[in-house]
Protein backbone atom coordinates (compact mmCIF):
# COMPACT_ATOMS: atom_id res chain seq x y z
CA UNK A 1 27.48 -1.43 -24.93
CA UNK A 2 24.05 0.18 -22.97
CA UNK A 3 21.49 -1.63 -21.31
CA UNK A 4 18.60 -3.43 -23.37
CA UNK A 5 14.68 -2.67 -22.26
CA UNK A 6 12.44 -5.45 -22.71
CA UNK A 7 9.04 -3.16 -23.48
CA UNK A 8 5.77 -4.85 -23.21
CA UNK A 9 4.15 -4.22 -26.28
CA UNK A 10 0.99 -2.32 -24.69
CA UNK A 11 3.44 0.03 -23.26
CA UNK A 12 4.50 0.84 -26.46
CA UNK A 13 0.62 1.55 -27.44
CA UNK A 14 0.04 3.39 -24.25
CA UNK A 15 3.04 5.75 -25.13
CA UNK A 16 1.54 5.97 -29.12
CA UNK A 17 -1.79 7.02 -27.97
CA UNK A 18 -0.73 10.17 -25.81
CA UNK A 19 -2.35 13.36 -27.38
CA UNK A 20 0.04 16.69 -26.40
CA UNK A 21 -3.22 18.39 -27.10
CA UNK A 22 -1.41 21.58 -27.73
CA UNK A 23 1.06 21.32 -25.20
CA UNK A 24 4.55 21.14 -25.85
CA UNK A 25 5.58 17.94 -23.96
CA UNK A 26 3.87 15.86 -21.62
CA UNK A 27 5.76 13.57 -19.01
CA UNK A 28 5.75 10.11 -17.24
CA UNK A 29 7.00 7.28 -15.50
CA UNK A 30 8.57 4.06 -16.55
CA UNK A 31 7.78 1.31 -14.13
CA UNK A 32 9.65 -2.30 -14.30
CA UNK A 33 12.20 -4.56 -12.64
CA UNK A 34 16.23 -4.76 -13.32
CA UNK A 35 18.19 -7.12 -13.74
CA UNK A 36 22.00 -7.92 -14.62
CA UNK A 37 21.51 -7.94 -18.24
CA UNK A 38 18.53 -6.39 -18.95
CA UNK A 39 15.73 -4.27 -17.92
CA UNK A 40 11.90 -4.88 -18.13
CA UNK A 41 9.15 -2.22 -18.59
CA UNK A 42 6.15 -3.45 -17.67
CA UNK A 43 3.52 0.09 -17.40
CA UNK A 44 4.48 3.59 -18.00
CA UNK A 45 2.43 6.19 -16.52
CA UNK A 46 1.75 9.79 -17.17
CA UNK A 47 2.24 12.66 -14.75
CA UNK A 48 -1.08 14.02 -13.87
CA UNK A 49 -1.97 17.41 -14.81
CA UNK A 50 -1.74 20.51 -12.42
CA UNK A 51 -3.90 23.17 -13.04
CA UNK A 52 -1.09 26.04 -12.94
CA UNK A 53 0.97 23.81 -14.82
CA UNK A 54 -1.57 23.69 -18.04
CA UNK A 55 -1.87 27.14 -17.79
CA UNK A 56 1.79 27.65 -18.47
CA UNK A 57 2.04 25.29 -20.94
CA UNK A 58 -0.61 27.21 -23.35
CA UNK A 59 2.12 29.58 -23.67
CA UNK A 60 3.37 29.67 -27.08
CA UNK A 61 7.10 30.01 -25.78
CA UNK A 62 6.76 27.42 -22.93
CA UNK A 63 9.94 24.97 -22.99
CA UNK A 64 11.15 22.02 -20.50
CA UNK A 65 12.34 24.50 -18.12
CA UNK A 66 8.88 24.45 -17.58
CA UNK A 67 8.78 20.60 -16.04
CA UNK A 68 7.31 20.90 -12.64
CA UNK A 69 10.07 18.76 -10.98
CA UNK A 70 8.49 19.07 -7.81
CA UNK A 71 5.32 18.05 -8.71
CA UNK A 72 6.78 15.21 -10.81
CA UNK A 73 8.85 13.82 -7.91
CA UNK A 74 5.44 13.70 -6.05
CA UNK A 75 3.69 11.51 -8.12
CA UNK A 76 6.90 9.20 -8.08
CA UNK A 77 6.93 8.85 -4.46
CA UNK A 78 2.77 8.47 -4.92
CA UNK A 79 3.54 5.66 -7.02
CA UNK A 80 6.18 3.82 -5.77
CA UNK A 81 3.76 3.23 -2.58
CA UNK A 82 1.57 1.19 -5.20
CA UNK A 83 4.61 -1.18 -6.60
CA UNK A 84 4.62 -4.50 -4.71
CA UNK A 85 8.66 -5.90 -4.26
CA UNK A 86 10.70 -6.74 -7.58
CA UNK A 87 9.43 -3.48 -9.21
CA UNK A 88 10.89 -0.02 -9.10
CA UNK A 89 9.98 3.23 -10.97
CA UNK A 90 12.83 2.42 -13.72
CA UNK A 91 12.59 6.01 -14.97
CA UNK A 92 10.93 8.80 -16.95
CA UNK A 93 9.81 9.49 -19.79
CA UNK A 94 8.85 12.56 -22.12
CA UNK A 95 6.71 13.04 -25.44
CA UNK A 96 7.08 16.54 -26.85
CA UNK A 97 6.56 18.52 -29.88
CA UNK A 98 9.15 18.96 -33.38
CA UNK A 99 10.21 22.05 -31.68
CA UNK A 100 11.64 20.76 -28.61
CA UNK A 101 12.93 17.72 -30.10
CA UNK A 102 16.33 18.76 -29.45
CA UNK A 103 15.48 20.13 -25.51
CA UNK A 104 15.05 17.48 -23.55
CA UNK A 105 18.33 16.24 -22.17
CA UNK A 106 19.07 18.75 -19.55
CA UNK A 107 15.37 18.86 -18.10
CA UNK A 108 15.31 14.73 -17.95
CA UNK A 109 18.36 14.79 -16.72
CA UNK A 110 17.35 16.88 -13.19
CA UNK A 111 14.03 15.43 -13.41
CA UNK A 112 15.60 11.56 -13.01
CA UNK A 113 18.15 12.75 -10.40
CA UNK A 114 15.55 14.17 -8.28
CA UNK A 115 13.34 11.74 -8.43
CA UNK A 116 15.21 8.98 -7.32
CA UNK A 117 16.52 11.20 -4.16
CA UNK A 118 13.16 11.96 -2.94
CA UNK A 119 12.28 8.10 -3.30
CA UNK A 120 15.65 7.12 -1.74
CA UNK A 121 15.20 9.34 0.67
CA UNK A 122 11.80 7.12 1.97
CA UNK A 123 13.03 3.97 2.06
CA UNK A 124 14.66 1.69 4.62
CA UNK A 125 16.63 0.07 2.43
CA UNK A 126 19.49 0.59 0.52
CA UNK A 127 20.83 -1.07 -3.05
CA UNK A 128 23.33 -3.24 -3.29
CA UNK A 129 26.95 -2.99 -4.84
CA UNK A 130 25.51 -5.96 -7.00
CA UNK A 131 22.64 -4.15 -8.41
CA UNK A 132 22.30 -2.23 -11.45
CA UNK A 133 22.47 1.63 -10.67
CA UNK A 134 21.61 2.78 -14.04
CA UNK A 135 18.45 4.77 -14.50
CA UNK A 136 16.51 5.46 -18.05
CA UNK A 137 15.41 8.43 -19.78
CA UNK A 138 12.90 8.08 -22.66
CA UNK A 139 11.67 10.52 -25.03
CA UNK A 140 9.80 10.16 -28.06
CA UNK A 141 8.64 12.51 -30.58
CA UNK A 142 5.44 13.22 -31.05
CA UNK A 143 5.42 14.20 -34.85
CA UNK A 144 8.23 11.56 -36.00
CA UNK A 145 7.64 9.20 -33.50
CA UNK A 146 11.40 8.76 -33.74
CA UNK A 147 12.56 7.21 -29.83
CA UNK A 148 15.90 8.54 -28.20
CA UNK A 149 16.68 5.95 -25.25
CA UNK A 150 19.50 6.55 -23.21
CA UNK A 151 20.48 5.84 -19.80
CA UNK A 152 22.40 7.38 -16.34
CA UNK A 153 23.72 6.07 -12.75
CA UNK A 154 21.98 7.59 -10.22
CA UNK A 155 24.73 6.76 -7.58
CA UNK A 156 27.19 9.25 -10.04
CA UNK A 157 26.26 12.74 -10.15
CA UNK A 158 28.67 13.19 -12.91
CA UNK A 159 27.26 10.56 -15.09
CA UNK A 160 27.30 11.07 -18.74
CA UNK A 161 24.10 9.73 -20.59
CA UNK A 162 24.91 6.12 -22.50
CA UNK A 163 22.61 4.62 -25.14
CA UNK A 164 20.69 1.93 -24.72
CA UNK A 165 17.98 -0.30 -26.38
CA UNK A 166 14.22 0.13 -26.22
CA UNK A 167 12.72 -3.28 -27.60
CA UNK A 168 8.76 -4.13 -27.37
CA UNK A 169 7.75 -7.85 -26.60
CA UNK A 170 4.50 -8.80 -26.31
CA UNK A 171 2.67 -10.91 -23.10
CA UNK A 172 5.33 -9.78 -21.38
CA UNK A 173 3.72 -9.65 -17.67
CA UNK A 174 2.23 -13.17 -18.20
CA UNK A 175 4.54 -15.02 -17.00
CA UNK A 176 5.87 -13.17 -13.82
CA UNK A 177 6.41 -15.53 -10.28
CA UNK A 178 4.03 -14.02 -8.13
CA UNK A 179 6.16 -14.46 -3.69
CA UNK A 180 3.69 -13.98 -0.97
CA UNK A 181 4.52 -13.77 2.90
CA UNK A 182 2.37 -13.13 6.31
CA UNK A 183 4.86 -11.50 8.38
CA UNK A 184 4.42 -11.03 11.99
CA UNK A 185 5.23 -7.45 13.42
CA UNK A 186 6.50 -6.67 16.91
CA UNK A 187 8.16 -3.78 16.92
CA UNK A 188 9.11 -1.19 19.78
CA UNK A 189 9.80 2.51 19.20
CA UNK A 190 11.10 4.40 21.94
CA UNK A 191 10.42 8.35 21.50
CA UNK A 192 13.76 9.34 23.28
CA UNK A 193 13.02 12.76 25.73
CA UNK A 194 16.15 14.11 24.16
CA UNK A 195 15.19 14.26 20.61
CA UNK A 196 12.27 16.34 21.48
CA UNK A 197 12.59 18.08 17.99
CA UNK A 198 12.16 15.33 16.00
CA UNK A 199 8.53 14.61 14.49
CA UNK A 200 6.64 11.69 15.05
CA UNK A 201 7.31 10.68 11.04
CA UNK A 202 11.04 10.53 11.91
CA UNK A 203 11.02 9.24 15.28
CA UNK A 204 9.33 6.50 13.78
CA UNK A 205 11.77 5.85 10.45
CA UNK A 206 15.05 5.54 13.08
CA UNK A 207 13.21 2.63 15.35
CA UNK A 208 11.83 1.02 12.18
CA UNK A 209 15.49 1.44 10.74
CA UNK A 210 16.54 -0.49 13.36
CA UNK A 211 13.63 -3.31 12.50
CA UNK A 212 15.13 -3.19 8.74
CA UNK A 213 17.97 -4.99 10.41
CA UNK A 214 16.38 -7.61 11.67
CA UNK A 215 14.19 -8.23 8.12
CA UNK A 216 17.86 -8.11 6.38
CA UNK A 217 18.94 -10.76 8.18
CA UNK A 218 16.52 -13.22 8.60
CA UNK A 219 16.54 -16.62 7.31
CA UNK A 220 13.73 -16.81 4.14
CA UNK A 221 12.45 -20.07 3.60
CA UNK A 222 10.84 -20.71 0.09
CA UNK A 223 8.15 -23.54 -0.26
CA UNK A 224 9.78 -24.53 3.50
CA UNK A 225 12.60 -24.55 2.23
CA UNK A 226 16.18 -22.84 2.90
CA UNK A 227 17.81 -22.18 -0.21
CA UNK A 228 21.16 -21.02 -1.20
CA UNK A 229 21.19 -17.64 -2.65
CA UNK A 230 22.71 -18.81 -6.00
CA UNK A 231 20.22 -21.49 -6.92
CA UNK A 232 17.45 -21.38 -9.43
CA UNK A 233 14.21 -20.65 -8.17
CA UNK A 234 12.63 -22.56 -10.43
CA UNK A 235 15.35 -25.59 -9.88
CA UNK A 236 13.12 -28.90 -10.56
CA UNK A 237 10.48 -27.55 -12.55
CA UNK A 238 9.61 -28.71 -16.30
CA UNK A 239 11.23 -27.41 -18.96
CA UNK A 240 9.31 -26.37 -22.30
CA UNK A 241 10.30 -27.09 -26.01
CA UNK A 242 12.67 -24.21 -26.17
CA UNK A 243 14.26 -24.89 -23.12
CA UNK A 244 12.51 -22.34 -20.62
CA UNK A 245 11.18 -23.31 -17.65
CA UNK A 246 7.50 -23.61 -17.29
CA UNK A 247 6.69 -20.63 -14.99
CA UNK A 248 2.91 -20.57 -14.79
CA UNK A 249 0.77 -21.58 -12.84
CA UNK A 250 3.42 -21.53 -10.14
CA UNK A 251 3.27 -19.31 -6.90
CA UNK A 252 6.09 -19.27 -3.63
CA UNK A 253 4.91 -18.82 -0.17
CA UNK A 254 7.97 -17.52 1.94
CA UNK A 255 8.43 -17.33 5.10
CA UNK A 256 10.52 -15.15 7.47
CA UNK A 257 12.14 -16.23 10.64
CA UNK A 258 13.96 -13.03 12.15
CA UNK A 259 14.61 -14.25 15.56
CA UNK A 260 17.14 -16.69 13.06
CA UNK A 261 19.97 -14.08 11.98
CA UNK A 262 22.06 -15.20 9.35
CA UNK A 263 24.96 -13.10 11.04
CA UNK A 264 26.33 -14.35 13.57
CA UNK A 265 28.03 -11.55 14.87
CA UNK A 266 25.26 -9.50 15.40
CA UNK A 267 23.86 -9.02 19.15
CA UNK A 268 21.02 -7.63 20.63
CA UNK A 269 21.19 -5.72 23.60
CA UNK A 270 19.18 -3.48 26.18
CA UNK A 271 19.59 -0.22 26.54
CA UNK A 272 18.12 2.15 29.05
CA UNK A 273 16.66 5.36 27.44
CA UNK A 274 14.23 8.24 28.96
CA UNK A 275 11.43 8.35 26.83
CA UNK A 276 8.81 11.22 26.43
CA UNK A 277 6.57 8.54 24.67
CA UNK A 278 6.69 5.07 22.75
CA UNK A 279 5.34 3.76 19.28
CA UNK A 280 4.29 0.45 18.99
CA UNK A 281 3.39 -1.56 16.01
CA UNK A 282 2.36 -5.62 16.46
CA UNK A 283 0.16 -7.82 14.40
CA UNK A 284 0.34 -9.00 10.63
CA UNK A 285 1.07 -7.28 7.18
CA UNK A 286 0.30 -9.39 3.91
CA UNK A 287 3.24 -8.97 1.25
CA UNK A 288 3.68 -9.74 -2.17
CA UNK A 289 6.47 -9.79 -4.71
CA UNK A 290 6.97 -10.47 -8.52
CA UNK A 291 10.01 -11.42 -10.37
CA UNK A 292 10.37 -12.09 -13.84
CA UNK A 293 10.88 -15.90 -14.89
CA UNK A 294 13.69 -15.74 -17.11
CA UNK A 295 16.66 -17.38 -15.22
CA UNK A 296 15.26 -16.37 -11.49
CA UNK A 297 17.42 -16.63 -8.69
CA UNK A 298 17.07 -17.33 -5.04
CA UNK A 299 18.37 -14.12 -3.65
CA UNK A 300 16.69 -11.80 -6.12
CA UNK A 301 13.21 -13.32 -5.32
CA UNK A 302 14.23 -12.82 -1.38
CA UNK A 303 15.87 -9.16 -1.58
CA UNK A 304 11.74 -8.88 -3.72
CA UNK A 305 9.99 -10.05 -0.66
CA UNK A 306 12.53 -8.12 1.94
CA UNK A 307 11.57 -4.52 0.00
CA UNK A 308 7.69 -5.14 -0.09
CA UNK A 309 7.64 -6.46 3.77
CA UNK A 310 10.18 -3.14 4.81
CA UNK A 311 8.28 -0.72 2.34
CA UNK A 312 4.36 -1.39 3.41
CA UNK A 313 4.74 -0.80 7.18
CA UNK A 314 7.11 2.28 6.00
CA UNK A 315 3.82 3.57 3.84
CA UNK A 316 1.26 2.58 6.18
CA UNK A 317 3.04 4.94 8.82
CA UNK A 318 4.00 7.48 6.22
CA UNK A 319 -0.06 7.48 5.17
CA UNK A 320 -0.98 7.87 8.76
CA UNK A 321 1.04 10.74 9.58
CA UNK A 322 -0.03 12.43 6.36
CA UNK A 323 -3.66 12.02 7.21
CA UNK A 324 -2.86 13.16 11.22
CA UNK A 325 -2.12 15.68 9.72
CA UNK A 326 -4.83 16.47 7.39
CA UNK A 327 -7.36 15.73 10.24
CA UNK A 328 -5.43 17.54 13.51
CA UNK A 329 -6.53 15.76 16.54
CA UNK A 330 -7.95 17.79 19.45
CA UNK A 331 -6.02 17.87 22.24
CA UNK A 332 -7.11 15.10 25.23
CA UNK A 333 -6.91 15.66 28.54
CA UNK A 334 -6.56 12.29 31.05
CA UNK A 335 -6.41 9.23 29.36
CA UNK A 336 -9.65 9.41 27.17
CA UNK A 337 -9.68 7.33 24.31
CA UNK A 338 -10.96 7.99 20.50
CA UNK A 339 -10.95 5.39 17.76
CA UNK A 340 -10.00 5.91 14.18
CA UNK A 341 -10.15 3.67 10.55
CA UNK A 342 -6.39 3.08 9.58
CA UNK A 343 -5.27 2.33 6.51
CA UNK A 344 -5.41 -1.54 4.82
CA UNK A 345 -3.66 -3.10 1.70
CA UNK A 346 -5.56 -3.73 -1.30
CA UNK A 347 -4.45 -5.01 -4.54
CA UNK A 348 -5.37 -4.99 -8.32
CA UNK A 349 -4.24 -6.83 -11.54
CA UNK A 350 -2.99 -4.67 -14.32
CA UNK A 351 -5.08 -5.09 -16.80
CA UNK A 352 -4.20 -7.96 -19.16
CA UNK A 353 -1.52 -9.60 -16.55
CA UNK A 354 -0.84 -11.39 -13.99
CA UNK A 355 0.86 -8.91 -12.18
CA UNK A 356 -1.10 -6.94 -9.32
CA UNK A 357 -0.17 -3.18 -7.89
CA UNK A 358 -1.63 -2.06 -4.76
CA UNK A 359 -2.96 0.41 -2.92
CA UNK A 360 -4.08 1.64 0.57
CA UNK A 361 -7.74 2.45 1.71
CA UNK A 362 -8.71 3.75 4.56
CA UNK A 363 -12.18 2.80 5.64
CA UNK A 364 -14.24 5.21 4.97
CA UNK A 365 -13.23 5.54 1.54
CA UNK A 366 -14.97 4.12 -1.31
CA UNK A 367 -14.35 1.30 -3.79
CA UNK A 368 -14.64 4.19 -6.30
CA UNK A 369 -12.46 6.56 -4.54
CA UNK A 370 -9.76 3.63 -4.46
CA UNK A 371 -10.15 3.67 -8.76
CA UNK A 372 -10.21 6.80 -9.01
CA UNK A 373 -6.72 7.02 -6.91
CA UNK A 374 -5.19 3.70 -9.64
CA UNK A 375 -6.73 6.38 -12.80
CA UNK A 376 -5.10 9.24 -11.23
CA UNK A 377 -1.85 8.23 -10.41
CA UNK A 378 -1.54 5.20 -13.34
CA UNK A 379 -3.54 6.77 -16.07
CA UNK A 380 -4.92 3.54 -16.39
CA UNK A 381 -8.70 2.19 -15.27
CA UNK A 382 -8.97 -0.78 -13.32
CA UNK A 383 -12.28 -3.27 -13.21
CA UNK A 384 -13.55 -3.30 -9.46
CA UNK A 385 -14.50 -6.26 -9.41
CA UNK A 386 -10.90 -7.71 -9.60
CA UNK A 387 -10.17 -5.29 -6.28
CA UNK A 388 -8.49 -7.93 -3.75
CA UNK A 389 -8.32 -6.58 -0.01
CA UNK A 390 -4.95 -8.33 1.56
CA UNK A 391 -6.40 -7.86 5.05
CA UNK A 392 -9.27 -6.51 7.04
CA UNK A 393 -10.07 -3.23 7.77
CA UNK A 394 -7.70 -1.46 10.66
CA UNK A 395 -8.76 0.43 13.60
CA UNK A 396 -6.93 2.92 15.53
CA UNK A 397 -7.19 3.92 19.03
CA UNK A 398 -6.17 6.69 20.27
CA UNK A 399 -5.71 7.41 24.03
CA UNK A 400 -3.42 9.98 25.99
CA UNK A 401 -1.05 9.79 29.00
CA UNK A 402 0.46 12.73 31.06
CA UNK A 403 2.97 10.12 32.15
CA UNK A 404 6.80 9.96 31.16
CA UNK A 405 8.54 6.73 31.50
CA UNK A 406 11.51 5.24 30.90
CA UNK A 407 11.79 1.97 28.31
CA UNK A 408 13.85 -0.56 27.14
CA UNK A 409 14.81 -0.62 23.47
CA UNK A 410 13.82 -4.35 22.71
CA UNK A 411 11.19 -4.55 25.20
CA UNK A 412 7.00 -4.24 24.67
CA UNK A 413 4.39 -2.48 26.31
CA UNK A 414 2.15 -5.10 27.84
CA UNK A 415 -0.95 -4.66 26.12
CA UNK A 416 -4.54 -6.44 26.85
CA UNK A 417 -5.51 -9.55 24.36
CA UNK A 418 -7.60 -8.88 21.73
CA UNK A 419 -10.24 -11.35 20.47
CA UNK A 420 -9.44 -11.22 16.60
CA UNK A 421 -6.34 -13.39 15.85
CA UNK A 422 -4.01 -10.67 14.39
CA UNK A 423 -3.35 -7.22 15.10
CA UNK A 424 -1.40 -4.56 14.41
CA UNK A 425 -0.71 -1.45 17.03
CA UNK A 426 0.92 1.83 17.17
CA UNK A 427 1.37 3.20 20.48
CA UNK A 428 1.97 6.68 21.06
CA UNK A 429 2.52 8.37 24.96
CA UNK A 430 3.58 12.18 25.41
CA UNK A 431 4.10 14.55 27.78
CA UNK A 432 0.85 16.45 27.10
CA UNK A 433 1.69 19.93 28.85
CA UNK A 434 4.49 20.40 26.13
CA UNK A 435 2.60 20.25 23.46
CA UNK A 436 -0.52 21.82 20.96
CA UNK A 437 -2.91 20.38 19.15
CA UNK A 438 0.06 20.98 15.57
CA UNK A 439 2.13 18.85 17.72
CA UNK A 440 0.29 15.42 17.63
CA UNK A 441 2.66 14.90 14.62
CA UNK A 442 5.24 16.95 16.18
CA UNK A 443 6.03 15.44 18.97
CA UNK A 444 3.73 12.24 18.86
CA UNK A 445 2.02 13.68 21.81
CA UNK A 446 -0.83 12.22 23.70
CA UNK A 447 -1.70 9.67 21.49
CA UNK A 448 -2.37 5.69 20.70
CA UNK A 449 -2.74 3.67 17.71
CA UNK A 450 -3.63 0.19 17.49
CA UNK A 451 -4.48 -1.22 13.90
CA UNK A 452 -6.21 -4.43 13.82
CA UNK A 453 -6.10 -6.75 10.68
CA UNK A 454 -6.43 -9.86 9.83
């Protein structure tokens, strides 16, 4: 027996009112949360358009071979950055002509293997034997509507495809448990002076790898509460006429302690390291989680929380580089010092639920750049005036050092107090006479960012 999909109903209506407008197929993500019996859809989203991809599809002999995979797998990673914890880009789908009815299993079939690689690939953590490894492929029709549903495991590259159940519900995001936590960052990146090939972007991933650790094994308390993993969430709360439990209206503030490990065998210990340079992030990140409130669990609303608090700081340094590199910085000489807008969190509702995505804005950018980003990459339009900011705007600084040093791997940079209660830093020192200006996210030379939010 497959997998059942709990559809919200507007999904459904979303999918319906897709026009191929002469081309043969148009493609998409399905966005949602798994569980261990079932699935839940919650927003599907179509890939946006690429010029030289429209132009081949006006051929009249275009097929699926023609699925940009590479441009596909972009907008998954682009969108995964905007899914708090508890959801995950479940899979694809694909609307395409009579024609190519019968074409679409091989081309789905790469498309949902690669895009769950390049996503893997990002984050800093991994799934659990526990969880459900299956991944969907959807494709509907657009002449006889008729839906083909079926299903593979991502962790088997052999995998045949398995059937499964596609079934709409309506207000199904109304009733979601919404987790928030304020998590305190201190974290210490040494640049080691033997790795001098690695870039800044993975220099930073191994020291925040190591971080990961410490967020897996911290002790989560719920409410103030320590919980075992096992019980209800909701354990205590009314009951309705049918027997559910009364989810609405009802939020959990959690709380991390890390310097608490749950492990007892794990130790912490110095090590002396030659560094070319450091990276240092402190200060606060705002996360948020949502889990579905049919039979919630403990540990499935903490493992939500862990993955939003491990994959913002991942996408706030992954943003940063991108944009370092966009923007190269002009090489300093001495230890002058330039200032910079980093990116902060902002979220929105989906329209018609309770559930919110987010998004990063850097400050210069516009509240209408920020919806035209949600349109782009979510095909969907979101009211403004609903925009919540999680924090306040950042601020980088960015100084240079011709120093080298040597540094301690759980040790910080002493670094003057700032005025504002909360901050968050990145500090970056480099050798500068090894490096160009291309190398600032090379070799993370000469630089030094400190973000600031509240």
């Amino acid at each position: 027996m497959g997998r059942t999909y709990i559809v919200e109903e507007t999904v459904g209506q979303y999918l319906s009112n897709i026009n191929l407008q002469g081309k043969p197929f148009v493609s998409g993500l399905l966005i949602g949360q798994c569980s261990s019996q079932k699935d839940y859809v919650i927003l599907a989203a179509k890939t946006p358009p690429k010029e030289e991809q429209n132009e081949n599809l006006k051929h009249p002999k275009a097929k699926l071979d023609n699925l940009d995979e590479e441009w596909a797998t972009e907008h998954a990673n682009q969108v995964s950055r905007m899914l708090p914890g508890g959801l995950l880009v479940l899979g694809v789908f694909i609307i395409t002509s009579l024609e190519l009815a019968n074409d679409f299993q091989t081309a789905l079939r790469r498309l949902i293997f690669a895009v769950e690689k390049s996503m893997n690939r990002k984050r800093l953590w991994n799934f659990t034997e526990e969880e459900v490894s299956e991944r969907v492929i959807l494709h509907i029709c657009s002449s006889t509507k008729k839906i083909c549903c079926r299903t593979y495991d991502i962790l088997d590259p052999k995998s045949s495809p398995r059937p499964a159940d596609w079934k709409y519900q309506n207000g199904l995001t109304t009733s979601w448990l919404p987790l928030e936590c304020t998590v305190h960052v201190n974290i210490h990146i040494p640049l080691s002076a033997t790795s001098v090939g690695y870039t800044l972007e993975k220099n930073t991933k191994n020291g925040l790898t190591r971080w990961a650790k410490q967020i897996e094994n911290g002790v989560y308390l719920i409410n103030g509460q320590v919980k075992e993993d096992d019980c209800d969430l909701l354990e205590g709360q009314k009951k309705s006429s049918r027997g559910n439990t009364q989810a609405t209206g009802h939020s959990f503030e959690v709380k991390v302690l890390t310097h608490l490990l749950l492990n007892s065998d794990h130790r912490s210990t110095a090590t002396v390291q030659i560094c070319s340079g450091s990276v240092n992030l402190k200060g606060t990140v705002k996360c948020r989680a949502y889990i579905h409130s049919s039979r919630p669990k403990v540990k499935d609303a903490v493992q939500a929380v862990k993955r939003d608090i491990l994959n913002t700081v991942a996408d706030r340094c992954e943003i940063l580089f991108e944009d370092l590199l966009l923007n190269e910085i002009p090489e300093k000489k001495g230890a002058e010092r330039e200032f910079h807008i980093l990116p902060h969190r902002v979220f929105v509702p989906i329209p018609g639920s309770t559930i919110m995505l987010c998004d990063y804005k850097f400050g210069d950018e516009s509240a209408e750049e920020i919806r035209e980003h949600f349109t782009e990459m979510l095909d969907h339009v979101i009211q403004m005036e609903n925009l919540e900011i999680a924090e306040e705007i950042n601020t980088a600084c960015m100084s240079s050092s011709v120093n080298n040093e040597a540094s301690l791997d759980n040790t910080d940079d002493e670094q003057p107090k700032q005025p504002i209660k909360t901050t968050v830093i990145l500090k970056v020192r480099q050798n500068i006479g090894v490096i160009t200006a291309f190398a600032v996210a090379v070799l993370a030379a000469g630089i030094s960012f400190h973000y600031f939010s509240d």
